[in-house]
N, C-alpha and C. Protein backbone atom coordinates (compact mmCIF):
# COMPACT_ATOMS: atom_id res chain seq x y z
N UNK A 1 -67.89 77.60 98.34
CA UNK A 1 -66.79 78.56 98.31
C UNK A 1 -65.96 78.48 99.59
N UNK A 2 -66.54 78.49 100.76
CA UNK A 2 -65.81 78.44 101.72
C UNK A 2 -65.16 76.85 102.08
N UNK A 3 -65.70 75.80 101.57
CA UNK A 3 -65.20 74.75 101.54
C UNK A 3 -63.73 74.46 100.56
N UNK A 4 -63.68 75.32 99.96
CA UNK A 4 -62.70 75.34 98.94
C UNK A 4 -61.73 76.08 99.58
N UNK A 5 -61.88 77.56 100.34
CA UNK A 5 -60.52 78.17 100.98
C UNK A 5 -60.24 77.55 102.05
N UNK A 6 -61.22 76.54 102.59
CA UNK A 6 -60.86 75.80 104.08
C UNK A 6 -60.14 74.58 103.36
N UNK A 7 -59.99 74.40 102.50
CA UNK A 7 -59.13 73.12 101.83
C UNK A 7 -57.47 73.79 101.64
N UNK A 8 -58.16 74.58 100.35
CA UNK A 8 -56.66 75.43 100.35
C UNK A 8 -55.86 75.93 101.49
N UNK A 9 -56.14 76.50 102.88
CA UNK A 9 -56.00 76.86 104.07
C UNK A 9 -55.14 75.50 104.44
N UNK A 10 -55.75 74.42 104.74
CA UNK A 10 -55.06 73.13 105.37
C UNK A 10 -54.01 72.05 104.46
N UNK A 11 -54.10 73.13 103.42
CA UNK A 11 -52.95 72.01 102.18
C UNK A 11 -51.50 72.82 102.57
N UNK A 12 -51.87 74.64 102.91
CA UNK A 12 -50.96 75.49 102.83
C UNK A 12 -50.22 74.84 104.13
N UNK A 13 -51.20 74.44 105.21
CA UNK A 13 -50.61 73.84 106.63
C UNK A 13 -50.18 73.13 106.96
N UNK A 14 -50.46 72.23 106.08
CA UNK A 14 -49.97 70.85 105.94
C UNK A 14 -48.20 70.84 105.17
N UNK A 15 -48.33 72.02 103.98
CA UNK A 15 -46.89 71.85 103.25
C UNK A 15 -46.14 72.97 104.19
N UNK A 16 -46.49 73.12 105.32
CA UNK A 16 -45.52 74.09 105.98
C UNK A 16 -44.80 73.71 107.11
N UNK A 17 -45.87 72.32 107.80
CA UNK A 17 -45.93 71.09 108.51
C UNK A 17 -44.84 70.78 108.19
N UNK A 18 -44.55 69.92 106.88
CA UNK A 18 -43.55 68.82 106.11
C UNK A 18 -42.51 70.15 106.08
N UNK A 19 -42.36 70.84 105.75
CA UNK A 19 -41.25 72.09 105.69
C UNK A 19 -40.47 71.96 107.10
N UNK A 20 -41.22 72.47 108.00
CA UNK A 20 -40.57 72.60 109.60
C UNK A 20 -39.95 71.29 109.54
N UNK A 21 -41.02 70.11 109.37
CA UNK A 21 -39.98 68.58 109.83
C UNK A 21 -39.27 68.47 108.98
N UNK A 22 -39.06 68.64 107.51
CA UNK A 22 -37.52 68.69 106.87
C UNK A 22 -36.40 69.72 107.46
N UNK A 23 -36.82 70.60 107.70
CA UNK A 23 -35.77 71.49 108.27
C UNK A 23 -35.25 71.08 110.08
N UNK A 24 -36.22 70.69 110.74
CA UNK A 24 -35.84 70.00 112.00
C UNK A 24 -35.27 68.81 111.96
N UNK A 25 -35.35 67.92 111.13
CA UNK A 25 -34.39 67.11 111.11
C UNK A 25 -33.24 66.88 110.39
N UNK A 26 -33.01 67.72 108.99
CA UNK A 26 -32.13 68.12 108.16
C UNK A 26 -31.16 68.87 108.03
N UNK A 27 -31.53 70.13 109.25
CA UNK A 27 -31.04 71.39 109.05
C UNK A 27 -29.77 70.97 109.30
N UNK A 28 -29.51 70.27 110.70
CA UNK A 28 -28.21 70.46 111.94
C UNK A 28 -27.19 69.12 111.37
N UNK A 29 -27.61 68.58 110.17
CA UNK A 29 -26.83 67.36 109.73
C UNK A 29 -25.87 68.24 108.80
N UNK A 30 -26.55 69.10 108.40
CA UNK A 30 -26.13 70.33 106.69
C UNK A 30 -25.22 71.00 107.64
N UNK A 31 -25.68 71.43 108.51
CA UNK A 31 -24.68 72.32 109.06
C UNK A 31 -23.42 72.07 109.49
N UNK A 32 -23.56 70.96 110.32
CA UNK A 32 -22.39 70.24 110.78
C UNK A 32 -21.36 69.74 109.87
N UNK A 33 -21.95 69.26 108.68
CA UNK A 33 -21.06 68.78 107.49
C UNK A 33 -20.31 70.08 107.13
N UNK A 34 -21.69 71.47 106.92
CA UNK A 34 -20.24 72.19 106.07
C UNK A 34 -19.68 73.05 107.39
N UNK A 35 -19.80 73.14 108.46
CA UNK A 35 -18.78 73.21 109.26
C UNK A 35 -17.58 72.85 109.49
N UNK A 36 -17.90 70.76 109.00
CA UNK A 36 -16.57 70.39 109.24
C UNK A 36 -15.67 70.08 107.43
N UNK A 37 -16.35 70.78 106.74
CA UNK A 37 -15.75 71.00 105.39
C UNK A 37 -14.77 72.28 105.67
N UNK A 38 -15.26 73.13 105.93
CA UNK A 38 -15.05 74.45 106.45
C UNK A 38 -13.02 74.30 107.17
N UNK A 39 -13.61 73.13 108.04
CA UNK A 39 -12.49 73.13 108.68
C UNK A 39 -11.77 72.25 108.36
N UNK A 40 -11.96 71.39 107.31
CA UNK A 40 -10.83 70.91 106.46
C UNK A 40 -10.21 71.78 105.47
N UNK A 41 -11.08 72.39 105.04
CA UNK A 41 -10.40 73.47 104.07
C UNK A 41 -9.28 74.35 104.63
N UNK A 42 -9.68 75.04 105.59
CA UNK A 42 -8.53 75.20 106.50
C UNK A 42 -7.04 75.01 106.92
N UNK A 43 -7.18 74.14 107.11
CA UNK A 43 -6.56 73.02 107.74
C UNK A 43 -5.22 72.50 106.75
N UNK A 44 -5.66 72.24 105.37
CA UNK A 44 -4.48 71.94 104.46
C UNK A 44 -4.13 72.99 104.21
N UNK A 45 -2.24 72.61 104.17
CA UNK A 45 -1.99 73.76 103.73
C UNK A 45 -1.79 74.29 102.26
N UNK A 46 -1.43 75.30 102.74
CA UNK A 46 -1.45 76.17 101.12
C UNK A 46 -0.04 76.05 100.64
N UNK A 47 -0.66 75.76 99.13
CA UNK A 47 1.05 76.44 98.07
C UNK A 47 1.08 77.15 98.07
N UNK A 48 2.14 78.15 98.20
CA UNK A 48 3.08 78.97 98.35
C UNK A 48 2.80 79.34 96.62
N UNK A 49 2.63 81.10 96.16
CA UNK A 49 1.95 81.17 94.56
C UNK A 49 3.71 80.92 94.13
N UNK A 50 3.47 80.71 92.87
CA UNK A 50 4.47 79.95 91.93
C UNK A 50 4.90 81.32 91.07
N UNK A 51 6.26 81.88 91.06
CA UNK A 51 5.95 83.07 89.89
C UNK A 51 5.96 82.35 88.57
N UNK A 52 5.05 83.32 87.82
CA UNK A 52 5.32 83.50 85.90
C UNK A 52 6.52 83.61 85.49
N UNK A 53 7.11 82.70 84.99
CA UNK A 53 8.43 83.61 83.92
C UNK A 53 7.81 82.80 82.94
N UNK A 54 8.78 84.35 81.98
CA UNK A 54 8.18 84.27 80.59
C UNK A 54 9.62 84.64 80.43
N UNK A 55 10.09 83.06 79.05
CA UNK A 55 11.92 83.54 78.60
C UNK A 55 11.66 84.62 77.29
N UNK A 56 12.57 84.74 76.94
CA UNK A 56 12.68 85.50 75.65
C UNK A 56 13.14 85.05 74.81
N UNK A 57 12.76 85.06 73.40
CA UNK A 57 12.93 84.13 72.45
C UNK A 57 14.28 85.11 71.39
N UNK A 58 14.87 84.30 71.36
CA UNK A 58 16.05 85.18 70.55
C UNK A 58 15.35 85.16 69.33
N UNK A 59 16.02 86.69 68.03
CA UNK A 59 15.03 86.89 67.38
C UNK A 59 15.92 86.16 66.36
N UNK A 60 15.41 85.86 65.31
CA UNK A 60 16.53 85.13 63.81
C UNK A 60 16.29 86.02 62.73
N UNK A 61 17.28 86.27 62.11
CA UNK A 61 17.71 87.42 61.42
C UNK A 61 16.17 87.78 60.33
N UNK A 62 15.46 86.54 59.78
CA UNK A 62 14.05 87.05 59.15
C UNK A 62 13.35 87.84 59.85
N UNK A 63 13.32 87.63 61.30
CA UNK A 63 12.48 88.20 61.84
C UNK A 63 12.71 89.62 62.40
N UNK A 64 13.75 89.89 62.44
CA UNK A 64 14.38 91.13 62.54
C UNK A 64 14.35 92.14 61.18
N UNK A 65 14.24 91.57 60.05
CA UNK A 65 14.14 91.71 58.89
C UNK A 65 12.67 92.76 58.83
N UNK A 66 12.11 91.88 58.92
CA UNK A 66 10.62 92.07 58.98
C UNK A 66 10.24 93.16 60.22
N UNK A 67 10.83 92.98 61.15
CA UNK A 67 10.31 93.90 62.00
C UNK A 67 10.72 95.52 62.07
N UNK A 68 11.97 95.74 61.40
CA UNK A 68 12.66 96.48 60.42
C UNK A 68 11.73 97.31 59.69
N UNK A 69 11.05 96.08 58.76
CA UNK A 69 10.06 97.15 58.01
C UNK A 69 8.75 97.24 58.12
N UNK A 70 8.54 97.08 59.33
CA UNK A 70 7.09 97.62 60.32
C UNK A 70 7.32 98.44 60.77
N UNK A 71 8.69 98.87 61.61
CA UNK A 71 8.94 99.97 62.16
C UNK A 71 9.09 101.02 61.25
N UNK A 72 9.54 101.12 59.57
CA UNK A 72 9.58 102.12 58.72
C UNK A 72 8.29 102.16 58.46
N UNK A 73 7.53 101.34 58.27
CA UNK A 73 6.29 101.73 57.63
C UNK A 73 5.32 102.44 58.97
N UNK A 74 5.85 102.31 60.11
CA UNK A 74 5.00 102.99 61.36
C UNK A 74 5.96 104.46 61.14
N UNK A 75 7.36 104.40 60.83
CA UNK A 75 7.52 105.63 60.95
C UNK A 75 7.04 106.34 59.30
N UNK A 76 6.65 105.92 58.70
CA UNK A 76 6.17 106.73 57.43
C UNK A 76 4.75 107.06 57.58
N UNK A 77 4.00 106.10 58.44
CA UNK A 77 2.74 106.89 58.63
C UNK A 77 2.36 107.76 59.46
N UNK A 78 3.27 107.98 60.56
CA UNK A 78 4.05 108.79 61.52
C UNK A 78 4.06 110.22 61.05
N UNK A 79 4.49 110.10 60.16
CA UNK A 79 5.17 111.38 59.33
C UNK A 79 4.32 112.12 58.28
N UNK A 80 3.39 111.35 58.19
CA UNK A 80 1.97 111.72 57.21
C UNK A 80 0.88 112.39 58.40
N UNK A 81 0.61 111.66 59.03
CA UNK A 81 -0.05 112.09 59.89
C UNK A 81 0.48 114.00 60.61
N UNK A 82 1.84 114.00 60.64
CA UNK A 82 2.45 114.93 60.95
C UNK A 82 2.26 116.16 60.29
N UNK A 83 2.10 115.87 59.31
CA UNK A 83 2.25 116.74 57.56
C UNK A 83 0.95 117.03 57.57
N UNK A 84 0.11 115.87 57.29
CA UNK A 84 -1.46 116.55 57.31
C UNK A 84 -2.02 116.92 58.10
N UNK A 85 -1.76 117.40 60.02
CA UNK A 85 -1.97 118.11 60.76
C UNK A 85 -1.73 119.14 60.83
């Protein structure tokens, strides 16, 4: 039993070992890169935002037609609603 937590004990030490030396020799390469990402990003400049336009579409007489009798049929249910309140 105790040969078994003194194993487990020196595997935990061992992968904490390899941890520190990946991070001691890894860390300051990572850093430096996105430091100097950092400061390229920076660095270019920016577009200027672009406005939205949105044209307006002239309407053609069907469609005026039609929209004609959406607006009666909104004002007839309009008016029901009115009545049965």
């Amino acid at each position: 039993m105790s040969l078994t937590i003194f194993i487990a004990v020196c595997v935990l030490g061992i992968d904490f070992l390899i941890y520190v030396l990946f991070q001691w020799t890894f860390a300051d390469k990572r850093r430096a890169l996105q430091k100097k990402l950092a400061q390229q990003r920076q660095s270019l400049p920016s577009e200027p935002a672009r406005p939205f336009l949105v044209t307006l579409r002239k309407v053609g007489p069907q469609t005026q037609a039609r929209l004609q009798k959406v607006r009666e049929r909104m004002a007839v249910g309009a008016e029901r609603e009115r009545r049965s309140a």
